[in-house]
Protein backbone atom coordinates (compact mmCIF):
# COMPACT_ATOMS: atom_id res chain seq x y z
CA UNK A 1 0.00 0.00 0.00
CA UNK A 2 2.78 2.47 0.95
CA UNK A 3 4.82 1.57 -1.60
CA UNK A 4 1.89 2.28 -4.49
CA UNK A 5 1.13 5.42 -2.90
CA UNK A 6 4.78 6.50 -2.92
CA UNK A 7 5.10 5.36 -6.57
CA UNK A 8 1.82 7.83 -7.45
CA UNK A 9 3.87 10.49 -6.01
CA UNK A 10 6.59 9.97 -7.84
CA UNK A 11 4.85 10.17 -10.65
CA UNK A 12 3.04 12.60 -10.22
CA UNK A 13 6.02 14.26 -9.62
CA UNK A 14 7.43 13.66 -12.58
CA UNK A 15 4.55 14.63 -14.55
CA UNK A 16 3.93 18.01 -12.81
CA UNK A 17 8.07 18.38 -13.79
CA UNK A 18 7.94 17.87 -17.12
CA UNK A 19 4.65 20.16 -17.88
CA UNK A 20 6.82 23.01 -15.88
CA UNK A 21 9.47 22.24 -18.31
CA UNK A 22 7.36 22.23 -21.11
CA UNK A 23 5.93 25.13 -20.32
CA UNK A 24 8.99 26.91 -19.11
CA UNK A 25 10.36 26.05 -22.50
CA UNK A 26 7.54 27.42 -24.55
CA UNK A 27 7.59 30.54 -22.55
CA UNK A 28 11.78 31.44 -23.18
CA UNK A 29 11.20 30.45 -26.75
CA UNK A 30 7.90 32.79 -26.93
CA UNK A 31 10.17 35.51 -25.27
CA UNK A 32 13.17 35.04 -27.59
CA UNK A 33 10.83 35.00 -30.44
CA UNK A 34 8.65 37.82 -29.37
CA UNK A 35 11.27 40.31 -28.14
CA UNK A 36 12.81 41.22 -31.47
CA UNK A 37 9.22 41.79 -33.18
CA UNK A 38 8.09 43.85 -30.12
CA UNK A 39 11.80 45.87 -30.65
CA UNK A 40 11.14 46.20 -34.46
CA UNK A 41 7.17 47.77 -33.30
CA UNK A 42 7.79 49.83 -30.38
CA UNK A 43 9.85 52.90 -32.82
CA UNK A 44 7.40 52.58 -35.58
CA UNK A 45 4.39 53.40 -32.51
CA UNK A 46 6.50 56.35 -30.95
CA UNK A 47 7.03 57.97 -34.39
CA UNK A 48 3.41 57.69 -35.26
CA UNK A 49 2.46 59.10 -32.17
């Protein structure tokens, strides 16, 4: 019994892990990808303005 229950917790460990890597991962590539666009935008609003 202990043993099963420490084996779902270990899993579920791992799973809650990997989705914060996941998403961790999406999110640095989002900013890398993001970052230069929002750079390239930002002039073209202030000199409109």
């Amino acid at each position: 019994m202990n043993i099963k229950r420490f084996l779902m917790l270990l899993i579920n460990a791992f799973v809650l892990f990997v989705i914060l890597f996941m998403l961790t991962r999406t999110l640095w590539t989002l900013l890398v990808f993001v970052m230069p666009v929002v750079s390239l935008f930002l002039p073209k609003e202030k000199s409109n303005g």
